[in-house]
Protein backbone atom coordinates (compact mmCIF):
# COMPACT_ATOMS: atom_id res chain seq x y z
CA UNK A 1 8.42 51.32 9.91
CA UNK A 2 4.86 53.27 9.43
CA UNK A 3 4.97 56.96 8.69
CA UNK A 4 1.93 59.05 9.30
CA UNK A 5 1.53 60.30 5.77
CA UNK A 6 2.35 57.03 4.28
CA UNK A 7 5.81 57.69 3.25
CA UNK A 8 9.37 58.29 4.55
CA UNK A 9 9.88 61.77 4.66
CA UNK A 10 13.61 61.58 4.34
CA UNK A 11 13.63 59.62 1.78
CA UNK A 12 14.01 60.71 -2.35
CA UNK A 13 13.49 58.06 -4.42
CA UNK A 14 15.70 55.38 -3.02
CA UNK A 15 18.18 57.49 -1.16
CA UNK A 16 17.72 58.26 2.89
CA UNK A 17 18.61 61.94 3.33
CA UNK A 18 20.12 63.61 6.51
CA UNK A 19 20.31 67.22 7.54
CA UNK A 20 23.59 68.92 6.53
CA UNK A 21 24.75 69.06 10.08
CA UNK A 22 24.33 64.93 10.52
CA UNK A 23 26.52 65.01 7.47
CA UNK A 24 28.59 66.77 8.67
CA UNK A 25 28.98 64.83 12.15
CA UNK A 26 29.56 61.56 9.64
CA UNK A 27 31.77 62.72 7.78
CA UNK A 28 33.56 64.08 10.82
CA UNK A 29 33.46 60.98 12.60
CA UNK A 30 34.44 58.83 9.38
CA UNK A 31 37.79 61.01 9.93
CA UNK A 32 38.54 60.25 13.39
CA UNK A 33 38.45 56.32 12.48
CA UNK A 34 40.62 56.53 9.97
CA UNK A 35 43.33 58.49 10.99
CA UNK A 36 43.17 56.61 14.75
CA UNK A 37 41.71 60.16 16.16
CA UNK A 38 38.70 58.61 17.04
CA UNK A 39 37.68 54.89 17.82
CA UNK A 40 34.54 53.28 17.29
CA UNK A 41 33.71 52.99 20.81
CA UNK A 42 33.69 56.72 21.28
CA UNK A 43 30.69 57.09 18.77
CA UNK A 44 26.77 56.90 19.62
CA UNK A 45 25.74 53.48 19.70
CA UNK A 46 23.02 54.19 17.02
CA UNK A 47 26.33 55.47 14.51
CA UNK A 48 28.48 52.27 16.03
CA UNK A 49 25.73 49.84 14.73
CA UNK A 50 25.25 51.44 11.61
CA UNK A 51 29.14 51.22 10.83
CA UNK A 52 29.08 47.37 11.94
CA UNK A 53 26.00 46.31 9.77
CA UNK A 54 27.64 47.63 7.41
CA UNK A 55 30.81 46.03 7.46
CA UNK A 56 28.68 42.70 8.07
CA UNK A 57 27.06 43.62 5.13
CA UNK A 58 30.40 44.33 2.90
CA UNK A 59 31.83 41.01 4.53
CA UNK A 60 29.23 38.93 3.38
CA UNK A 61 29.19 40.18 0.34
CA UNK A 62 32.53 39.37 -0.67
CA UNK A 63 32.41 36.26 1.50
CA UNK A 64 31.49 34.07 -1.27
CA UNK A 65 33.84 35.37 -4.49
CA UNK A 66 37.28 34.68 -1.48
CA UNK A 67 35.94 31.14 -0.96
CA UNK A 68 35.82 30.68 -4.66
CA UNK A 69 39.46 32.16 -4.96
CA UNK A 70 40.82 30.36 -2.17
CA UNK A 71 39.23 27.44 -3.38
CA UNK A 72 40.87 27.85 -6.72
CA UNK A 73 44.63 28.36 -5.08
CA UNK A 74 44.06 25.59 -3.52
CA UNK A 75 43.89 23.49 -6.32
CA UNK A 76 46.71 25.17 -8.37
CA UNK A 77 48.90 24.51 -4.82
CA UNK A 78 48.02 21.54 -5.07
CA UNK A 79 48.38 20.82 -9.31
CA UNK A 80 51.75 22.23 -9.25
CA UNK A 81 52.62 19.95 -5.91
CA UNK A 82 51.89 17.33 -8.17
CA UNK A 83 53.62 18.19 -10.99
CA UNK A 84 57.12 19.09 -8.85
CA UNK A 85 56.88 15.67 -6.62
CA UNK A 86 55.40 13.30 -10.03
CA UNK A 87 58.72 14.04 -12.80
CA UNK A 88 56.87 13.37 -15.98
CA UNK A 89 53.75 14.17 -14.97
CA UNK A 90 51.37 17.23 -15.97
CA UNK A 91 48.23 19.51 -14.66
CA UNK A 92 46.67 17.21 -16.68
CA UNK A 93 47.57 13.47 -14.78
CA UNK A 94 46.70 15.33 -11.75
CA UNK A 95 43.44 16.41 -12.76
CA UNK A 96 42.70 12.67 -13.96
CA UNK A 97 43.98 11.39 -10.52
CA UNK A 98 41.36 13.99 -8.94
CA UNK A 99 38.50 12.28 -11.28
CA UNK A 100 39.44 8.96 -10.81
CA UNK A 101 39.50 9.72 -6.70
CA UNK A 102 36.03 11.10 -7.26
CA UNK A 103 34.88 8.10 -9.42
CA UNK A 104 36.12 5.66 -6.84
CA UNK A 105 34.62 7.49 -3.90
CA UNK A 106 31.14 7.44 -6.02
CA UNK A 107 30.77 11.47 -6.29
């Protein structure tokens, strides 16, 4: 976006600023949707599509660190599946059986 002087005018540094009555509006509104008062769709579109990029943004963001942790429950499911069905066995056979399934399959 182009300014006429160049620069953002309501912008310090890094940080948009608003007057004190749009704060107060957001904050108002931030209220309403979370104590139910209020729900999104009552809101002017321009505030409703700043609250959903930002939950996009939020969601991605943490998108890949629960795919890593599911991933990783997954396998201790799975190790101590192994371990309860196997009598004798350890985390340890089961991650060799993983490797040698990996080795066969040519991964």
């Amino acid at each position: 976006m182009g300014w006429a002087n160049g620069g953002d005018p309501m912008t310090a540094g890094n940080i948009v600023r608003i007057s004190p009555t749009a704060e107060k509006w957001l904050h108002e509104w931030a209220d309403a949707l979370a104590d139910g008062s209020k729900s999104l769709a009552q809101l002017p579109p321009a505030v409703t599509t700043l609250y959903l990029l930002g939950y996009e943004q939020g969601r991605a963001a943490t998108h890949h660190e629960l795919e890593h942790r599911i991933a990783r429950l997954s396998y201790e499911r799975d190790t101590w599946y192994f371990v309860a069905n196997n009598p004798g066995k350890t985390a340890g056979d089961f991650m060799k059986a993983q490797t040698d399934a990996l080795w066969e399959q040519g991964e």
